[in-house]
C-alpha atoms as a PDB file:
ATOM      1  CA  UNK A   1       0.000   0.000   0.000  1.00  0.00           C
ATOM      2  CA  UNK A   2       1.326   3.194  -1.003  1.00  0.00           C
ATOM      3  CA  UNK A   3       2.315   5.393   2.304  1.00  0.00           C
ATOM      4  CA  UNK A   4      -0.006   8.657   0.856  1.00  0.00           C
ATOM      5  CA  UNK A   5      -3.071   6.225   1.050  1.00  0.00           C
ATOM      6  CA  UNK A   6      -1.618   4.694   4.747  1.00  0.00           C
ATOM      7  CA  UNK A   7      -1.311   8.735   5.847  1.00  0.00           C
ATOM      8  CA  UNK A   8      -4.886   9.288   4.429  1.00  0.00           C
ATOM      9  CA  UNK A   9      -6.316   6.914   6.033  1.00  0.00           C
ATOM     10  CA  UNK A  10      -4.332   7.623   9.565  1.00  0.00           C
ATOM     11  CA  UNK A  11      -5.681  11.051   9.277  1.00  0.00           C
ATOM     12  CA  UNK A  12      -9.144  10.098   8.686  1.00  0.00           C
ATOM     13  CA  UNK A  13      -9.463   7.613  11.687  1.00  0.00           C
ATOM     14  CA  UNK A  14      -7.735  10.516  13.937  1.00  0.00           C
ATOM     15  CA  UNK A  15     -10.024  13.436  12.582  1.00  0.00           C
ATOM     16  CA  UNK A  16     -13.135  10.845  13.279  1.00  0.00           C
ATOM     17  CA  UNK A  17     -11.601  10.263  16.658  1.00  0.00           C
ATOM     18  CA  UNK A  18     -10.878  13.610  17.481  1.00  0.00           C
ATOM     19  CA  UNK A  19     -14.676  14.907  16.624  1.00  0.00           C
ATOM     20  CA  UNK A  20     -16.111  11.341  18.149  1.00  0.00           C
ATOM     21  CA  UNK A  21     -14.527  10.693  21.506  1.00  0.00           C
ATOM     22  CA  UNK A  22     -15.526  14.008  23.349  1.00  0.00           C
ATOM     23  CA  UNK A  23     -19.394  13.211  22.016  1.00  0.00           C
ATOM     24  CA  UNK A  24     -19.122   9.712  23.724  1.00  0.00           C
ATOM     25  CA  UNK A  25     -17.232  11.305  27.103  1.00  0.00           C
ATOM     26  CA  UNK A  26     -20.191  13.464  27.260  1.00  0.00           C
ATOM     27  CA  UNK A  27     -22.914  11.219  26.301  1.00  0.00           C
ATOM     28  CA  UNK A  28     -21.512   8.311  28.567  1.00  0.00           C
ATOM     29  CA  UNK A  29     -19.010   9.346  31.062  1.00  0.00           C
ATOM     30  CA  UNK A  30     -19.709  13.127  31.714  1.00  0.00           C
ATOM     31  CA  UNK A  31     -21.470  12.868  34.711  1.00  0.00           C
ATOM     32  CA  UNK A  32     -23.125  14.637  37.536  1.00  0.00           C
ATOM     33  CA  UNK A  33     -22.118  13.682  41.135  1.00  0.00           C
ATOM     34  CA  UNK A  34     -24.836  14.354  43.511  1.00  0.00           C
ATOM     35  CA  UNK A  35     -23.673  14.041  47.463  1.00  0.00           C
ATOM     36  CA  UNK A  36     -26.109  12.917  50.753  1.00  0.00           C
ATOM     37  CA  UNK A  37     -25.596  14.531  53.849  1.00  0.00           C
ATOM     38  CA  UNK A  38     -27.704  14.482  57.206  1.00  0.00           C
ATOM     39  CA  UNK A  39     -27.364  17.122  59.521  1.00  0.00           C
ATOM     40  CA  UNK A  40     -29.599  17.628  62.684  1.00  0.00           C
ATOM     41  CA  UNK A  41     -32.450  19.616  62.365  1.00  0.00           C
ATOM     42  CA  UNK A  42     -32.826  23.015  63.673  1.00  0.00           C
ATOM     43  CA  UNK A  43     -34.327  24.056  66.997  1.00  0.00           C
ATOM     44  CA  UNK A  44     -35.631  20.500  68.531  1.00  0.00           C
ATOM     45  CA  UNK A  45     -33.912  17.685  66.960  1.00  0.00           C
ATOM     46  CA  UNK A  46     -35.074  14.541  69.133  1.00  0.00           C
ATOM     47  CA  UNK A  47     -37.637  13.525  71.278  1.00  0.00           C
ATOM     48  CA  UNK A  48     -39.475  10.992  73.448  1.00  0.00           C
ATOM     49  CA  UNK A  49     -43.239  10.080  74.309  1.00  0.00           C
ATOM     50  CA  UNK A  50     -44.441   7.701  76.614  1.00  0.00           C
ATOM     51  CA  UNK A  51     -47.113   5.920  75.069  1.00  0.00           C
ATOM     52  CA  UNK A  52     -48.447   3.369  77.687  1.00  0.00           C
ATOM     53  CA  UNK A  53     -46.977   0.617  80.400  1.00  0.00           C
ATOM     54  CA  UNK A  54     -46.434  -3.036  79.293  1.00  0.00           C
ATOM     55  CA  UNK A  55     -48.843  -5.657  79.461  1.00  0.00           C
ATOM     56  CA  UNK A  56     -45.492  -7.278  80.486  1.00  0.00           C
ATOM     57  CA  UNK A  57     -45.328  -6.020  84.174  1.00  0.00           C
ATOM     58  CA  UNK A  58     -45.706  -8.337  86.900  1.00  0.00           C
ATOM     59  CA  UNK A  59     -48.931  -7.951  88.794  1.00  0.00           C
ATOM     60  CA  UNK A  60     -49.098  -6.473  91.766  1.00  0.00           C
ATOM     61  CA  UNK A  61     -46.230  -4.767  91.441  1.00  0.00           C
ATOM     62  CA  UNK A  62     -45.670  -0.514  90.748  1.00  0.00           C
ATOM     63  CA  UNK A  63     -44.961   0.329  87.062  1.00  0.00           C
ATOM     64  CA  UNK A  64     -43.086   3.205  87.920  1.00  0.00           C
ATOM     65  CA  UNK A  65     -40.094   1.652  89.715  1.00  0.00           C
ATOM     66  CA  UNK A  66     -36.907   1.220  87.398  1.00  0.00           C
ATOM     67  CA  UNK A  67     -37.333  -2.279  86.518  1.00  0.00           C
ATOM     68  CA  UNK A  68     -41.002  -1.489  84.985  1.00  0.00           C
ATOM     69  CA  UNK A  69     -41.380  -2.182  81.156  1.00  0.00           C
ATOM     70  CA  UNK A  70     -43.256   0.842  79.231  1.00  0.00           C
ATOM     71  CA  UNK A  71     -43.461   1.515  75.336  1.00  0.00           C
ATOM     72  CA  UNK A  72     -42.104   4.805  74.050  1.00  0.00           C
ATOM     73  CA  UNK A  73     -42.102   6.690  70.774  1.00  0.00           C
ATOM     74  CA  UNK A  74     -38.474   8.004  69.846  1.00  0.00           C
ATOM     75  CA  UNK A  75     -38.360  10.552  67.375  1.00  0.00           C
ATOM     76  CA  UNK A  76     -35.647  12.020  65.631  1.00  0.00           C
ATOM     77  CA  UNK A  77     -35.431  14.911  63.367  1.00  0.00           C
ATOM     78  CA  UNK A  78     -32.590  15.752  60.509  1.00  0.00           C
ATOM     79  CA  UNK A  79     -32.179  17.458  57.132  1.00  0.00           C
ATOM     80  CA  UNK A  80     -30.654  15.696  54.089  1.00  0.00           C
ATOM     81  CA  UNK A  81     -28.842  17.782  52.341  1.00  0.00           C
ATOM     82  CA  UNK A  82     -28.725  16.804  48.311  1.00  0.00           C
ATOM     83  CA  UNK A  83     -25.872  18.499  46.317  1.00  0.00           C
ATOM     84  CA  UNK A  84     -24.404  18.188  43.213  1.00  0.00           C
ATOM     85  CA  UNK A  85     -20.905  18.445  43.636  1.00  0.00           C
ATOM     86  CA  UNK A  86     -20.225  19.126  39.624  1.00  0.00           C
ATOM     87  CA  UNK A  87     -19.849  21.198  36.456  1.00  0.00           C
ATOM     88  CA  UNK A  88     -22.732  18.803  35.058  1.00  0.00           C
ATOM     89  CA  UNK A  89     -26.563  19.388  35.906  1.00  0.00           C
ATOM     90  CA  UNK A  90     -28.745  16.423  36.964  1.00  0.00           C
ATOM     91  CA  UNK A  91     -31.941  15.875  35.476  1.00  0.00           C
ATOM     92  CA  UNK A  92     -35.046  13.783  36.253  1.00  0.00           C
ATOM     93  CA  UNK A  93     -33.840  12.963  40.129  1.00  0.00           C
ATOM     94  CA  UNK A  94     -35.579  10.261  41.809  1.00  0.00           C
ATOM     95  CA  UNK A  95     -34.933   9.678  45.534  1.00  0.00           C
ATOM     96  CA  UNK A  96     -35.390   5.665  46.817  1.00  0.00           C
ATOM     97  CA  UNK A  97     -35.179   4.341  49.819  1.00  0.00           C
ATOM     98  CA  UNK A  98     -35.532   0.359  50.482  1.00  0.00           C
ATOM     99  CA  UNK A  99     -38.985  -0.801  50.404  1.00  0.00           C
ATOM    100  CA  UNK A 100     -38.691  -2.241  54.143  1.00  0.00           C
ATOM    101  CA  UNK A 101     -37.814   1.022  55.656  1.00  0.00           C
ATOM    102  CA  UNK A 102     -40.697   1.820  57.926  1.00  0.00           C
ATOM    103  CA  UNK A 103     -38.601   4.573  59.950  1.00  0.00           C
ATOM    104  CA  UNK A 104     -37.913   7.548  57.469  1.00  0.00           C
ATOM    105  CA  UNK A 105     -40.825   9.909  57.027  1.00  0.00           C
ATOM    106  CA  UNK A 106     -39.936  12.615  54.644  1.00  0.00           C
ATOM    107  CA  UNK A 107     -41.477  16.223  55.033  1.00  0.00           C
ATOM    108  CA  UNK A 108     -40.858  16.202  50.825  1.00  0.00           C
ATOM    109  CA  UNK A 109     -40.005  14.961  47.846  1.00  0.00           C
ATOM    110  CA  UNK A 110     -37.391  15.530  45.159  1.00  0.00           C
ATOM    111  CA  UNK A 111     -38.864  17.309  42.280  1.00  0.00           C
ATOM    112  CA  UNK A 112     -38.018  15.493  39.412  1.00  0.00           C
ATOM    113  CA  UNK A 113     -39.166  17.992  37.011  1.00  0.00           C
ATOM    114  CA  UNK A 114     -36.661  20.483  38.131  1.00  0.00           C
ATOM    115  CA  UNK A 115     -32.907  20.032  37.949  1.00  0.00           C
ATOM    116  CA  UNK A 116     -30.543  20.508  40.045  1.00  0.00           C
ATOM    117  CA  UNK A 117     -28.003  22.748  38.720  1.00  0.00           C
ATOM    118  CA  UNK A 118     -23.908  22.524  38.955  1.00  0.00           C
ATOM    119  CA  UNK A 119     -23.311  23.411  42.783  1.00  0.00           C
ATOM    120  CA  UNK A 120     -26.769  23.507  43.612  1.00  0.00           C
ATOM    121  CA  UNK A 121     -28.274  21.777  46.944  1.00  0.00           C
ATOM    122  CA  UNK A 122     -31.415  20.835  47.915  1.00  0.00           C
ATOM    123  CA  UNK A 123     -32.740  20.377  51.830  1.00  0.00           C
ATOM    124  CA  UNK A 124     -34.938  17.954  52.641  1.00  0.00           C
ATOM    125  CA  UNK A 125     -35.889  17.531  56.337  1.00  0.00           C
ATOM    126  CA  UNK A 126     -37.296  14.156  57.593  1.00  0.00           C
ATOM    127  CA  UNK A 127     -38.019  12.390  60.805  1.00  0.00           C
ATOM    128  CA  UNK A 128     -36.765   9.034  61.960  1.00  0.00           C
ATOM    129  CA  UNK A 129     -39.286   7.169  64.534  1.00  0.00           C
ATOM    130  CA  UNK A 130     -39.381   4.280  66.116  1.00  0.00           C
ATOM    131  CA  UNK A 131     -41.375   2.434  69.276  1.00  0.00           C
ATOM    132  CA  UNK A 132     -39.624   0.605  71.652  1.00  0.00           C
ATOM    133  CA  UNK A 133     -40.386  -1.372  74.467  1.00  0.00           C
ATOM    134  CA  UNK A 134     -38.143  -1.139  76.994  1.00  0.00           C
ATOM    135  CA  UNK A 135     -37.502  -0.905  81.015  1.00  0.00           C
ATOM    136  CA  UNK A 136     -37.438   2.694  82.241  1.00  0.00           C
ATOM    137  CA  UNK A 137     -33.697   1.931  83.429  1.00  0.00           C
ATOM    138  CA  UNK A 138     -32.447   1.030  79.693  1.00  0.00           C
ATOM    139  CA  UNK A 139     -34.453   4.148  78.207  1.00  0.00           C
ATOM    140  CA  UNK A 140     -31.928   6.540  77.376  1.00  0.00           C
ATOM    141  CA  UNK A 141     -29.716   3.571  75.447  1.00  0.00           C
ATOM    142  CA  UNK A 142     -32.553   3.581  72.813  1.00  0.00           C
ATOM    143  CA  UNK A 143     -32.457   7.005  72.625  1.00  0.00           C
ATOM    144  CA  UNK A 144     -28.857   7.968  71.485  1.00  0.00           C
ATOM    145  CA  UNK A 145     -27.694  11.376  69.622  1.00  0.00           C
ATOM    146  CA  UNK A 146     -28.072   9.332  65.832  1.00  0.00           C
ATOM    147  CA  UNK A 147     -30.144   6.339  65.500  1.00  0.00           C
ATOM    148  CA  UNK A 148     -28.350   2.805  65.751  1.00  0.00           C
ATOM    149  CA  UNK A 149     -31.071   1.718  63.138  1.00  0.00           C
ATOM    150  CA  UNK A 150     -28.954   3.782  61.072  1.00  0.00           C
ATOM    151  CA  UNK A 151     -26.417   1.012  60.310  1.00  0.00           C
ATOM    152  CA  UNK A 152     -28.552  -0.583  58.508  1.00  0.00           C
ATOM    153  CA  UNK A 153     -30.243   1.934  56.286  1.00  0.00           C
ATOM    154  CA  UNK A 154     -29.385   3.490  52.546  1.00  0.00           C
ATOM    155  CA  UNK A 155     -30.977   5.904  50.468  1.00  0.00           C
ATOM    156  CA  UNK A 156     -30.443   5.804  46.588  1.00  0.00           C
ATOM    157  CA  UNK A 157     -30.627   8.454  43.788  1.00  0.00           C
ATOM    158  CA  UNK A 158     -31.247   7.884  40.368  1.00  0.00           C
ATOM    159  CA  UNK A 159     -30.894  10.683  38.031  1.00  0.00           C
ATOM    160  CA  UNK A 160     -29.634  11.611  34.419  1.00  0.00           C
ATOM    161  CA  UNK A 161     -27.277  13.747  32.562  1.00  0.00           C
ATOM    162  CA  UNK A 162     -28.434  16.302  30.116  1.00  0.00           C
ATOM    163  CA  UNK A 163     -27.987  13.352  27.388  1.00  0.00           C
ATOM    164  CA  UNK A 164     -30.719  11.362  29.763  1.00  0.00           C
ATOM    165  CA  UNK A 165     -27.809   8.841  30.572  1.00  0.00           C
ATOM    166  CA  UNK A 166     -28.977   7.346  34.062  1.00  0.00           C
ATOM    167  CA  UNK A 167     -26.319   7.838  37.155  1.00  0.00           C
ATOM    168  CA  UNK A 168     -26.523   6.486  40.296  1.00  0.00           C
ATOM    169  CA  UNK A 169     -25.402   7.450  44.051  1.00  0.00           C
ATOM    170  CA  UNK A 170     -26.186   5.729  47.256  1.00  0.00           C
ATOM    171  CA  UNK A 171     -25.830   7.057  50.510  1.00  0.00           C
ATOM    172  CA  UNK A 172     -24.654   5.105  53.831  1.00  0.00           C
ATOM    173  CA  UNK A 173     -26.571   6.059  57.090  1.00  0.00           C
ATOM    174  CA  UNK A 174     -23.740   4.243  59.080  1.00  0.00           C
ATOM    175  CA  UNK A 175     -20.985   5.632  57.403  1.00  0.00           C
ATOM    176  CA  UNK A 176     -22.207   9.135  56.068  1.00  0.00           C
ATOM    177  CA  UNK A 177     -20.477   8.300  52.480  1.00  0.00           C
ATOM    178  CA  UNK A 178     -21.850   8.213  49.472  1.00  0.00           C
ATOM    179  CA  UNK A 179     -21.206   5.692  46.724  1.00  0.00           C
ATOM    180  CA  UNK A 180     -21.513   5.733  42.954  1.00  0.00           C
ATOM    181  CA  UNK A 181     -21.894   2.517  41.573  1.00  0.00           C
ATOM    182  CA  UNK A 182     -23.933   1.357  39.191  1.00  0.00           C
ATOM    183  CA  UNK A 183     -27.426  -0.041  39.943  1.00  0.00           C
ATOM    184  CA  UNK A 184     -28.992  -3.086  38.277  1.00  0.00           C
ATOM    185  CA  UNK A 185     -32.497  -3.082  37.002  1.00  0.00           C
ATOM    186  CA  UNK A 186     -33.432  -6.446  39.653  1.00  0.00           C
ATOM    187  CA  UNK A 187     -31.355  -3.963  42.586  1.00  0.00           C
ATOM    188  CA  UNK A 188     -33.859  -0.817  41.376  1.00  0.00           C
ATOM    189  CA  UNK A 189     -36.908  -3.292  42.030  1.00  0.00           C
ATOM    190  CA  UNK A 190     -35.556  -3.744  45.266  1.00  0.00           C
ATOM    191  CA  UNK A 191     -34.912   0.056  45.870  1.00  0.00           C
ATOM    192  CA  UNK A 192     -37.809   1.744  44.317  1.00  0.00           C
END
């Protein structure tokens, strides 16, 4: 092969590189990063209710002594803080949590009409509750400055780039990090 036709060629696979590979970095790799964090809410972050004594006190004997069994409410409020820590806007955000948490009660939802711009964060405040039926000596270990349900919870967000490529990042109650693997379609089932 003649080396004018090899340098043609060379030149024509470069030039189709050089226009193709930043549309596929955008379209595929370009990527917003959104980041979880939980603060305390403000003014009255936690607090307990007595709801009734036990059915499992002994007869006959007071329920108000240390070693009486009653059922309380404990009630925790925070904010989660959603930002996206990037150039790139997120579209079409969709907040999950796992389909057997029955603690988290969230105040609002993520609109996922709006997106959330380069920089941008979003507050969304939520309570954590939970009954507990316990003696009135071992109250206050139930009712510690964070949750210890919160070792085994995670919240997952779902959301696209302006190409509508889908991104993932899940956030770790225990460990206040967030992660940003990809999710599989039987996980999302799970999730969502």
């Amino acid at each position: 092969m003649d080396t004018k036709i090899l340098l043609a060629i060379v030149a024509l696979i470069l030039g189709l590189l050089y226009f193709a590979l930043p549309k596929i970095y955008n379209y595929y790799l370009k990527r917003p990063k959104l980041v979880v964090d939980i603060e305390p809410n403000k003014g009255i972050t936690s607090s307990q209710k007595f709801i009734r004594h036990s059915s499992k006190n002994p007869v006959g004997v007071p329920v108000n002594t240390p070693e009486g069994i009653s059922i309380y409410e404990f009630e925790w409020k925070f904010d989660l803080t959603i930002r996206n820590n990037s150039e790139v806007n997120a579209f079409n955000i969709k907040m999950c949590q796992r389909k057997n948490s029955d603690y988290l009660n969230f105040k609002k939802n993520i609109n996922p009409n709006k997106a959330l711009k380069a920089h941008e964060e979003e507050t969304i405040p939520f309570i954590f509750s939970k009954v507990v039926e316990t003696k009135h000596k071992d109250r206050e270990s139930h009712f510690t400055k964070r949750p210890s349900e919160f070792k085994d919870l995670m919240l997952l967000l779902e959301y696209e780039n302006e190409y509508g490529q889908k991104f993932y990042s899940r956030y770790y109650f225990n460990t206040d990090k967030t992660d940003y693997k990809k999710t599989s379609e039987t996980e999302l089932k799970y999730w969502c």
